[in-house]
Each structure stands twice: as C-alpha cells, then as structure tokens.
Protein backbone atom coordinates (compact mmCIF):
# COMPACT_ATOMS: atom_id res chain seq x y z
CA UNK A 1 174.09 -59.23 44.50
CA UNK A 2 174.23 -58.43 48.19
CA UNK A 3 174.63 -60.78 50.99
CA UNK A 4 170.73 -62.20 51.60
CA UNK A 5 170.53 -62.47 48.28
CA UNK A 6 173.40 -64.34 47.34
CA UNK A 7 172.53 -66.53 50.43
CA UNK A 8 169.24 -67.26 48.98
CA UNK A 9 170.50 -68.20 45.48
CA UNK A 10 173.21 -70.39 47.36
CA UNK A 11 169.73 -71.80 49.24
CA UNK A 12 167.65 -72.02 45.78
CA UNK A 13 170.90 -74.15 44.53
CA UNK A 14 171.04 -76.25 47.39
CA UNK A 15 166.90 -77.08 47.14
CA UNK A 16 167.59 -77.36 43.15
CA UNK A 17 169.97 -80.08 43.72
CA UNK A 18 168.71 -82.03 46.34
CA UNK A 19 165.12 -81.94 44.36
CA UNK A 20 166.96 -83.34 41.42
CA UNK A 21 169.02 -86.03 43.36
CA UNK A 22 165.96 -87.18 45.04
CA UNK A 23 164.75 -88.42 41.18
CA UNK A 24 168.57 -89.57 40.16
CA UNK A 25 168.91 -91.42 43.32
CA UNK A 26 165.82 -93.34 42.02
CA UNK A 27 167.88 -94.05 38.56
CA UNK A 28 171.43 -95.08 40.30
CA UNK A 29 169.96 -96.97 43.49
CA UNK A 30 167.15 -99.09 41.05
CA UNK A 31 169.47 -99.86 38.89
CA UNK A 32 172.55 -100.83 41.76
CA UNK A 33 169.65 -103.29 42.98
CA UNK A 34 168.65 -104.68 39.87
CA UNK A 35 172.04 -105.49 38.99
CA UNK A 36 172.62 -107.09 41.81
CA UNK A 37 169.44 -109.43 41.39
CA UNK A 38 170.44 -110.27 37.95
CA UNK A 39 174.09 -110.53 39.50
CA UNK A 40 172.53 -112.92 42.06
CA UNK A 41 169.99 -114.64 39.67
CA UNK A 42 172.60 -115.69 36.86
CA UNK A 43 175.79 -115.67 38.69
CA UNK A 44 177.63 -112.68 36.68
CA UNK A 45 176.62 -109.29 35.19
CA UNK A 46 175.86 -109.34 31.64
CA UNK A 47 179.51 -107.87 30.01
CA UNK A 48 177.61 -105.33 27.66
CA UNK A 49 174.25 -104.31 27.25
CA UNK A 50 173.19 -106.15 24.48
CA UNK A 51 175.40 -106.69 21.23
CA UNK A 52 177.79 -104.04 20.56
CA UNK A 53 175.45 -102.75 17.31
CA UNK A 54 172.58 -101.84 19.49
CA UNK A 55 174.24 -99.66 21.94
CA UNK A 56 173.58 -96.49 19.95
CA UNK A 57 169.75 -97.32 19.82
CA UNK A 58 169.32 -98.42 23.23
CA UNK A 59 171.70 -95.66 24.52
CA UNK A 60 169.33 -93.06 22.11
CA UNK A 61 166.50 -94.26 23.32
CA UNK A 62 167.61 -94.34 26.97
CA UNK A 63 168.25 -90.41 26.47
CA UNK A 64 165.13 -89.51 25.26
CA UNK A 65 163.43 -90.90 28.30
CA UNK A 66 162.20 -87.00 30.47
CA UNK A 67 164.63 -86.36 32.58
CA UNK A 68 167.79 -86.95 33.51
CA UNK A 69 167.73 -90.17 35.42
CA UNK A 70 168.52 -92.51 31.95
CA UNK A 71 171.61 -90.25 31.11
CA UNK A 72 173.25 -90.54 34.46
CA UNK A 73 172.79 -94.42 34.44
CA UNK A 74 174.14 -94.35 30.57
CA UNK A 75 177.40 -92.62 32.29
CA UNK A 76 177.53 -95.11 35.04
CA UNK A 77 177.06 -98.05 31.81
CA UNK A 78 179.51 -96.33 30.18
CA UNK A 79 182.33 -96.22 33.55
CA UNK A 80 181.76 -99.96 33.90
CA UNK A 81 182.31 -100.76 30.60
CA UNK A 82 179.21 -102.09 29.75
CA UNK A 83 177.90 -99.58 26.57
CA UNK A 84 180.19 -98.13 23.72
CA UNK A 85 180.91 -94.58 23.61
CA UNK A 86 178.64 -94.71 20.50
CA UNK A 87 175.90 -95.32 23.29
CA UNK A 88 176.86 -92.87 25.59
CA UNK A 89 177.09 -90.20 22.82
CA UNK A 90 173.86 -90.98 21.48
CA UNK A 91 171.99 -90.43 24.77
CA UNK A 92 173.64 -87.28 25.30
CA UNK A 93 172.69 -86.43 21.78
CA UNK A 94 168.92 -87.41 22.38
CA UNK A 95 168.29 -86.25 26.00
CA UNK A 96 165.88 -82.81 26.96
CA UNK A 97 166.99 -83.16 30.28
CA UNK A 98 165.09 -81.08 32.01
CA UNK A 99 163.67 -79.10 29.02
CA UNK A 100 161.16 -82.00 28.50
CA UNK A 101 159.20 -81.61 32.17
CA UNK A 102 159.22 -77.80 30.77
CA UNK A 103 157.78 -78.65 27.25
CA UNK A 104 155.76 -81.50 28.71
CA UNK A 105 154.02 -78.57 30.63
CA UNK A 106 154.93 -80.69 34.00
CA UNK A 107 157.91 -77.84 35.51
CA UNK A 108 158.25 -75.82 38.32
CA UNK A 109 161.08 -73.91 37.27
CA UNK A 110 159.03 -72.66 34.28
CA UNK A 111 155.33 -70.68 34.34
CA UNK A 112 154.06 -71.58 31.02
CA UNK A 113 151.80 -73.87 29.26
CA UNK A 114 153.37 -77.26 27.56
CA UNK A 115 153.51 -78.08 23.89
CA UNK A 116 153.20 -81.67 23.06
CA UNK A 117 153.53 -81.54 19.29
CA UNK A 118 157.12 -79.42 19.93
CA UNK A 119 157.99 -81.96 22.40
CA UNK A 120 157.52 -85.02 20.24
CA UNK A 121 158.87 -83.35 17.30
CA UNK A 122 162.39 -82.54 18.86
CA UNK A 123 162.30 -85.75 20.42
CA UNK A 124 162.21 -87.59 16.86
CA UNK A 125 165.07 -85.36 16.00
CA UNK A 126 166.84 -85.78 19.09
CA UNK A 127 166.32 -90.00 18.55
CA UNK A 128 167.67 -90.05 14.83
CA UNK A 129 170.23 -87.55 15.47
CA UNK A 130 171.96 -89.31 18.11
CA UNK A 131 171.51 -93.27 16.80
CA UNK A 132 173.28 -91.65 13.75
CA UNK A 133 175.91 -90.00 15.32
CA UNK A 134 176.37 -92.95 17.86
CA UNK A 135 177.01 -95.68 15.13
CA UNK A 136 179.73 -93.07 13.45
CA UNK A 137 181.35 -92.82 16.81
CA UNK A 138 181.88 -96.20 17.66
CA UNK A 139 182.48 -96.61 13.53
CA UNK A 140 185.57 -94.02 13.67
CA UNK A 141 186.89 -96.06 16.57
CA UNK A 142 186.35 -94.08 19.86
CA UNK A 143 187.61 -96.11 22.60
CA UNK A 144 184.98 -97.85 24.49
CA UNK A 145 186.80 -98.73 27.88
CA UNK A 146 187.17 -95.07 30.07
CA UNK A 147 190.22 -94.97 32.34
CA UNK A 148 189.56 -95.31 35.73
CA UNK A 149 191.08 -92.66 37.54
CA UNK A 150 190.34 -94.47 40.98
CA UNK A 151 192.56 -97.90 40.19
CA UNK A 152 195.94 -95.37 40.19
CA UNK A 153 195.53 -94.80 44.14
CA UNK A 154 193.95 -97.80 44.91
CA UNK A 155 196.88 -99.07 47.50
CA UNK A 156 196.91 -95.54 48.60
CA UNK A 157 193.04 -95.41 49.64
CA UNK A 158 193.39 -99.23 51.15
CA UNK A 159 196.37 -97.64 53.36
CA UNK A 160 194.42 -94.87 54.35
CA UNK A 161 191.25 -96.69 55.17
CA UNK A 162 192.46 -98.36 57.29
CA UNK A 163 194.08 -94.81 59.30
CA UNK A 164 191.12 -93.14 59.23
CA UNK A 165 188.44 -94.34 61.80
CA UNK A 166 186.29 -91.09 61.85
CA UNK A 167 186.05 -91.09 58.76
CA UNK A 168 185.26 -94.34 57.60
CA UNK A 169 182.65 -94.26 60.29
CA UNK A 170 180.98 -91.47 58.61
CA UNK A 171 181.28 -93.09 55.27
CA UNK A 172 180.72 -96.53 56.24
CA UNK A 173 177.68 -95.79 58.31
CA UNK A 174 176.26 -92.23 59.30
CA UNK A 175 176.62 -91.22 55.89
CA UNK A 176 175.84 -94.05 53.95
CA UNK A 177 172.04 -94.52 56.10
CA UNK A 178 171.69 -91.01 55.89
CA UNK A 179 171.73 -90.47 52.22
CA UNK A 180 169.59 -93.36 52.07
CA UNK A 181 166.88 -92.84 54.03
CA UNK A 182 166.68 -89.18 52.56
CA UNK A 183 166.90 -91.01 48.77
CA UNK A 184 163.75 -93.01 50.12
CA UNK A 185 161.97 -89.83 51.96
CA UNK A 186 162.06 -87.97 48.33
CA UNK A 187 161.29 -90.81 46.50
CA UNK A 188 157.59 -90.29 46.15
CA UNK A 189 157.42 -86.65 45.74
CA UNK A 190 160.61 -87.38 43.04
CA UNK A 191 157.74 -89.76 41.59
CA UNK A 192 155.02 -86.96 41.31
CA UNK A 193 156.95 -84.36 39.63
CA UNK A 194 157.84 -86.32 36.59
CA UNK A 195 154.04 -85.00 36.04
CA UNK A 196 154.04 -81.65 37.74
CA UNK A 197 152.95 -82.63 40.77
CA UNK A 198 154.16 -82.84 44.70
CA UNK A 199 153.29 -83.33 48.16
CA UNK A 200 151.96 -80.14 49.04
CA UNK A 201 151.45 -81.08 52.94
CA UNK A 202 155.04 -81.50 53.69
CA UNK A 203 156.08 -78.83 51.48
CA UNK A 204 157.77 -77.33 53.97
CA UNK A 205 159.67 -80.52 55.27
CA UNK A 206 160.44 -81.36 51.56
CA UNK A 207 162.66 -78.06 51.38
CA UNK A 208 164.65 -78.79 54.39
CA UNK A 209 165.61 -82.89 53.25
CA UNK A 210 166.35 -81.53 49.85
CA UNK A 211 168.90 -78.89 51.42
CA UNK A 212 170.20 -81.29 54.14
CA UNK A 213 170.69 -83.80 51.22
CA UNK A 214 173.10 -81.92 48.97
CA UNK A 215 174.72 -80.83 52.13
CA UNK A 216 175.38 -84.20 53.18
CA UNK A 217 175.91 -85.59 49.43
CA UNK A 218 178.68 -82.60 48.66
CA UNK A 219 180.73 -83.67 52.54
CA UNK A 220 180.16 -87.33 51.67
CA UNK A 221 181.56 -86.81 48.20
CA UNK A 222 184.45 -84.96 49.21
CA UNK A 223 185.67 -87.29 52.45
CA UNK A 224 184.82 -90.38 50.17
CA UNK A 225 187.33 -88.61 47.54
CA UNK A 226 189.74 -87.21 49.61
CA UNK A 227 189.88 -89.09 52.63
CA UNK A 228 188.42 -92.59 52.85
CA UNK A 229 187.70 -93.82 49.40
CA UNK A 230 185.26 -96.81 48.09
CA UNK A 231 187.01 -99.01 45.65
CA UNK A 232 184.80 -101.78 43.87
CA UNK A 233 188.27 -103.89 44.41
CA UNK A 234 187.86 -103.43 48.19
CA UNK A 235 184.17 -104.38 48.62
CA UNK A 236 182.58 -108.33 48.41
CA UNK A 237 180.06 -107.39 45.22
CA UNK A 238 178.08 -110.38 45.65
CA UNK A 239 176.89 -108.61 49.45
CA UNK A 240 173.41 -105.92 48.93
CA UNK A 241 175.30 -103.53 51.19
CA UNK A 242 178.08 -103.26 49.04
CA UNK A 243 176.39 -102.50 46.14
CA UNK A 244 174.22 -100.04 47.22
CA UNK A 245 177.48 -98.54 49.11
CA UNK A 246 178.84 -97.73 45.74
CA UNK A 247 175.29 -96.52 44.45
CA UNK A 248 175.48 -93.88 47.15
CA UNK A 249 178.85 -92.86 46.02
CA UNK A 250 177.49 -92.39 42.61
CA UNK A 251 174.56 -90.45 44.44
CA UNK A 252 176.82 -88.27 46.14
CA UNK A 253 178.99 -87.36 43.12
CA UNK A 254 176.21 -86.46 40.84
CA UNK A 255 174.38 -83.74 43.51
CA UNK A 256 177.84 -82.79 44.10
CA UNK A 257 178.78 -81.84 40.48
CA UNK A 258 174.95 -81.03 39.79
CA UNK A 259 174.92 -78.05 42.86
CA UNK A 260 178.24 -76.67 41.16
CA UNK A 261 176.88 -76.81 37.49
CA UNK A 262 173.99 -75.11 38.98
CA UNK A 263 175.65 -72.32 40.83
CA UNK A 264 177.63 -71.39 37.78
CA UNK A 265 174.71 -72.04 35.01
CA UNK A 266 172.37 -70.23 36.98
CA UNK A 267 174.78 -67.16 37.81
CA UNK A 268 175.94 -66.74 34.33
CA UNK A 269 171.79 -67.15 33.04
CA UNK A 270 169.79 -65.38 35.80
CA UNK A 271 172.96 -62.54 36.47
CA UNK A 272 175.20 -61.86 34.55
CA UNK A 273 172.46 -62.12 31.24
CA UNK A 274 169.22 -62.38 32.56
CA UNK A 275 166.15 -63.45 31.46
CA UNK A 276 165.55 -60.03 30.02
CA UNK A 277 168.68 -59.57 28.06
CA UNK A 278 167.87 -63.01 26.33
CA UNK A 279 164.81 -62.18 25.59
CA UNK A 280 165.59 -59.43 23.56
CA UNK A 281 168.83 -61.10 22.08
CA UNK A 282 166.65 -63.62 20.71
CA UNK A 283 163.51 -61.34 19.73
CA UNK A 284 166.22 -58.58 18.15
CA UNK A 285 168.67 -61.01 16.41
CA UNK A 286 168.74 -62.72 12.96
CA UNK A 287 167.39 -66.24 13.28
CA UNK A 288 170.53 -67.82 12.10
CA UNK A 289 171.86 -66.15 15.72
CA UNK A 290 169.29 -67.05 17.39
CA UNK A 291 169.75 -71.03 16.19
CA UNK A 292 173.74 -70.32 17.34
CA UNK A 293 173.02 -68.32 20.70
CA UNK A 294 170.50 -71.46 21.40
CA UNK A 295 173.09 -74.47 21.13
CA UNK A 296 175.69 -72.69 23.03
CA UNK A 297 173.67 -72.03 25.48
CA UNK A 298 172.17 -75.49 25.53
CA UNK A 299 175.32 -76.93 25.77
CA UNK A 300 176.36 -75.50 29.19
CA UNK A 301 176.40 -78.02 31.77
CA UNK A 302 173.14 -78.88 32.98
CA UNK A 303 169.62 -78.17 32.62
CA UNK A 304 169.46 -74.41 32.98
CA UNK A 305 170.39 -73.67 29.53
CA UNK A 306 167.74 -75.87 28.19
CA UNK A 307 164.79 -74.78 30.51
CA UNK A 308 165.70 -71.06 29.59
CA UNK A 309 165.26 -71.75 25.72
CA UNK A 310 162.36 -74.22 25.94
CA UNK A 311 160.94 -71.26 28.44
CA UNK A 312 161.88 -68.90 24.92
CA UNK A 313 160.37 -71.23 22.95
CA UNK A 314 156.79 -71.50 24.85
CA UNK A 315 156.42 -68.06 25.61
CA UNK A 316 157.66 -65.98 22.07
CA UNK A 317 155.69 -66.85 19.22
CA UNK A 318 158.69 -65.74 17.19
CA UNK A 319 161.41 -68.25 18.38
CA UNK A 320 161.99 -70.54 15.91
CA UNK A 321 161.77 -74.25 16.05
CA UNK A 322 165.31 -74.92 14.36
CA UNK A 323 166.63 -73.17 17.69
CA UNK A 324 164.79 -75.40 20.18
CA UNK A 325 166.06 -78.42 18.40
CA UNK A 326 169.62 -77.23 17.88
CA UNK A 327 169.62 -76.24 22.13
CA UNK A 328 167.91 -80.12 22.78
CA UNK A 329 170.70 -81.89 20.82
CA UNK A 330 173.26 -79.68 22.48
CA UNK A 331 172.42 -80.03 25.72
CA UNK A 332 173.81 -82.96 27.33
CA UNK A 333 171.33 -82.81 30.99
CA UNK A 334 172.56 -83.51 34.75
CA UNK A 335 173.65 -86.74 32.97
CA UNK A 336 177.39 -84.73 31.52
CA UNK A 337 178.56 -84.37 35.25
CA UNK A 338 179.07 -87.56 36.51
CA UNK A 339 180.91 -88.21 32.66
CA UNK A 340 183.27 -84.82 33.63
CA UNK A 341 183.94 -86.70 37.35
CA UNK A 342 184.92 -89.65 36.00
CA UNK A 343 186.88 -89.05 32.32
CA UNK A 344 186.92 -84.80 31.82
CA UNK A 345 188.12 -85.78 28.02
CA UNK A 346 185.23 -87.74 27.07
CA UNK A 347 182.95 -85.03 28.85
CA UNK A 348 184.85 -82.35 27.12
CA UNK A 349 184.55 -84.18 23.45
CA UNK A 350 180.58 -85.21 23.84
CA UNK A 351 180.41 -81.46 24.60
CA UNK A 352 182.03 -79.84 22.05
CA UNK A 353 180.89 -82.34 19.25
CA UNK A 354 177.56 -82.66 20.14
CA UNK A 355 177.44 -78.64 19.98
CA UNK A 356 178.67 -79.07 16.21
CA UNK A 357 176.38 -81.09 15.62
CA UNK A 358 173.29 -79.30 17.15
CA UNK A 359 174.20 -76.42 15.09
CA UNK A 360 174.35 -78.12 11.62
CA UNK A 361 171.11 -79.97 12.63
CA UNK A 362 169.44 -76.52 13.25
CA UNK A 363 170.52 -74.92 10.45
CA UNK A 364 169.44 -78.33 8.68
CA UNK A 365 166.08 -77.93 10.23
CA UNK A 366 165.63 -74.59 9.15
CA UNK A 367 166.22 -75.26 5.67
CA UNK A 368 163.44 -77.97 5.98
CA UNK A 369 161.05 -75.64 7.03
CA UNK A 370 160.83 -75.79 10.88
C-alpha cells in the first residue's frame, strides 16, 4: 500500500464512520430525549426495562432490528443498569448488523441483489438463538450491574475541570453544537439508507460532514477522556442540555471505536486476505471450514466481517446457508464497541461465547438441512 492509497483507505474509513454515526446518533440522541420526557413526565426513569424475565426477548428482539442503532442503545441499557446481561447477550446474539442492509438488498458497500427469504430465515435463527442463550446467561448468574470505570477518577476529572478552560470550552460548547448540528445534517440521508437510498444532490457535501464528523467525534472523545471528562454525578439530569451532553459523549465514543474497528477489520479483509483469497477459501474448502472460517470472521469487531460473508453468500451459489447463519450469530455489529469502551471483559466474553455458539448452531443447521 503506498502513500495515496493508504490516505484514501484512511479517507474511505473516515466517510465509513461518520456515515454510520450519522444513523447511531439517531439511536443514542432519540433515546437520551425520550428518556428524559419519560424522566420529566413520571418523575424518575423506569429502574429496568420491563421485568427482569423479559430482558432476553426484548433485548433479542431489539438486535434483530437492521442495523446497528438497537445494539448500541442495548450497550448503553446495559451501562446504566437498566437490562440484564442476558439482554445484552441476546441482542448481540440476534443482530446482522450491517449484513441485513446487505441481504435486505438496501447496501452500498455491497453490489449485489438482496435475498429476503435468507434474510428472514437467519433472522428467526438469530431471534431463538439469542432469547435462549440470554435466559441461560442471566440463569448461570452473570452479573447484571457493569463496573463503571469513570466513578474511580471522578474527584480527579471534577479537579481538572475546573483547570482546564480551553478545554471545557471545546467540550462544553464548540464541540458539543458541533456534533450536533452535524448528527441533525445526516439525519435524513441516515433515514434513507436504511432502504438504499440517499441524497444524491448534496452528495458531495454529505462526504465532507461525514469526514469532519469522525474527525471531530475521535478529538472530542479523546479530550472528553483524557482531559475534561463528563460525569453523570457532575451534571443536573433533570436539565435537556445535560442529557443530550452525555448523548454526545456516547456519540463520540462509538465513531471513535467504530473508525478503529474499521481501520483494522477492513485492513486485515480487503489487504492482508482480500476479497479474492476468500473467495476461493470458501469455494475450495470443505463446508464444515467454510461454516468455521464464516463465524470467525463474523465475529471480528464490526460489520466488515458480516458484509463480506453475506456478500459470499449472495454472490456464490455454493456457500452454504449453515455458514451465513453461524457468521450472523457471531457477529456482534458496531453495537460490541461501545461494550469494549466501557467493560473490555464483558466485550471479550459476548465475543468469544457467542462465537461458540455460532459454530455449534451452524453445524446444527447443517445437520437440519440448510
């Protein structure tokens, strides 16, 4: 890779992030403000969503919703206590992530024709899979309150808040009504793509927010962490501002952790295998490999590993279905970074379990006959 190119991937990254922040900043921000109505409305948050027992339906269910909007708000559920890891698990379990736009037929990172009946059929899978595996998690005991690593260094971030003037100004104000305001330019072409389309008249100007907004999301996210740092206990809740203030935060922290997963999943995909080399690794290998090579690479961090197999899947009549469903239970979406940010165990175990699982489900699968 010489130096334009790798300056155009680092470009393609940037574009690929900001395009999927414009969508998750719908998720975080919509649900920041209806929390704060109902906050408003009733006087207090709800403690959990619904009775313990549902949380790994609802948190299933949330997962299989395209995209990876649900998943990232599951996370955020999850950080403020108000889910059970059974939840969370489950919508990892259940979610295409991005592999669903692809299947749907409704991707740009993908030239080639949908397939409903594939998409509905790992979605079932994907649903059962995880409400089973999400009642035996919170059965077997997994903890359902994540440490906060923020309450720690809260005295230390008050104290240094209060030092750092620049920065808080950036944070408090040019940042915060930046990232805002470019959340709100994106929202309607965000809107569109959920069914393949965009806003092909401002094409152009599209490109440039979604770069300057994972530029500005990745130095918010790293003064906000390292610098001048948001704490819930520091902020009135019951004030709009606030609340969106720590929406933004989220914001920033997913586009930050989605540009890295990017730059590595698409690196390790697109150079050092490339689409060729997987193509004939899955044409030229047994399909019990082929079921194996699909969930690990499903599992990687983000969507790239599920877009490349769905992208298999649609374009080799020879791929098997067992491997498409063992990659869409592995896969975890955009939705696994924020989880990494905030508790690296728990994002570490929903990986590595749910990539157990994905492979006995495919194997499963195959003995059934798909």
């Amino acid at each position: 890779m010489n130096m334009d190119d790798f300056w155009l991937f680092i470009l393609e990254n940037l574009d690929a992030a900001g395009a999927i922040g414009g969508y998750v900043s719908l998720s975080i921000l919509g649900f920041a403000l209806m929390s704060f109505i109902v906050k408003k409305r009733y006087g207090k948050l709800a403690k959990h969503l619904g009775p313990k027992w549902t949380h790994p339906i609802i948190g299933s269910f949330l997962g299989a919703i395209p995209g990876c909007g649900a998943t990232i708000v599951v996370s955020s559920l999850y950080k403020n206590k108000q889910i059970s890891f059974g939840g969370l698990f489950a919508s990892f379990i259940s979610t295409l992530g991005e592999g669903s736009f692809v299947l749907l037929g409704a991707s740009n990172e993908a030239d080639v024709p949908g397939n409903l009946q594939a998409y509905v059929l790992i979605t079932i899978f994907g649903l059962v899979t995880g409400i089973i595996f999400g009642y035996f998690a919170d059965i077997l005991g997994f903890r359902f309150v994540p440490k906060n690593i923020m309450d720690d260094q809260m005295e230390n971030q008050i104290e240094q808040s209060s030092q750092n003037t620049l920065s808080s100004k950036f944070i408090e104000k040019i940042g915060y009504y930046t990232i805002l305001l470019m959340a709100i330019f994106l929202a309607p072409g965000s809107i569109m793509a959920l069914w393949g389309g965009g806003i092909d008249e401002i094409a152009d100007l599209t490109f440039m927010v979604t770069v300057c907004f994972t530029l500005v999301c990745l130095f918010f996210y790293f003064m906000n962490k390292f610098i001048y740092c948001i704490h819930e206990s520091c902020c009135d809740q019951n004030d709009i501002r606030s609340s969106m203030k720590h929406a933004i935060v989220d914001v920033s922290m997913v586009v930050t952790y989605v540009f890295i997963g990017l730059l590595v999943s698409n690196f390790i995909i697109d150079d050092l295998i490339g689409e060729d080399k997987f193509n004939l690794w899955m044409e030229s290998s047994a399909v019990y490999v082929v079921i194996l090579l699909s969930a690990i690479i499903g599992v990687m961090p983000g969507c790239g590993g599920m877009i490349v197999v769905a992208s298999a899947f649609l374009a080799t009549d020879s791929f098997p279905m067992a491997a498409l469903i063992a990659a869409s239970i592995a896969t975890s979406g955009d939705g696994i970074f924020p989880l990494f940010a905030e508790n690296s165990k728990d994002g570490f175990f929903v990986s590595f379990i749910g990539l157990m699982i994905a492979i006995v489900v495919g194997f499963i699968s195959l003995f059934l006959g798909f």
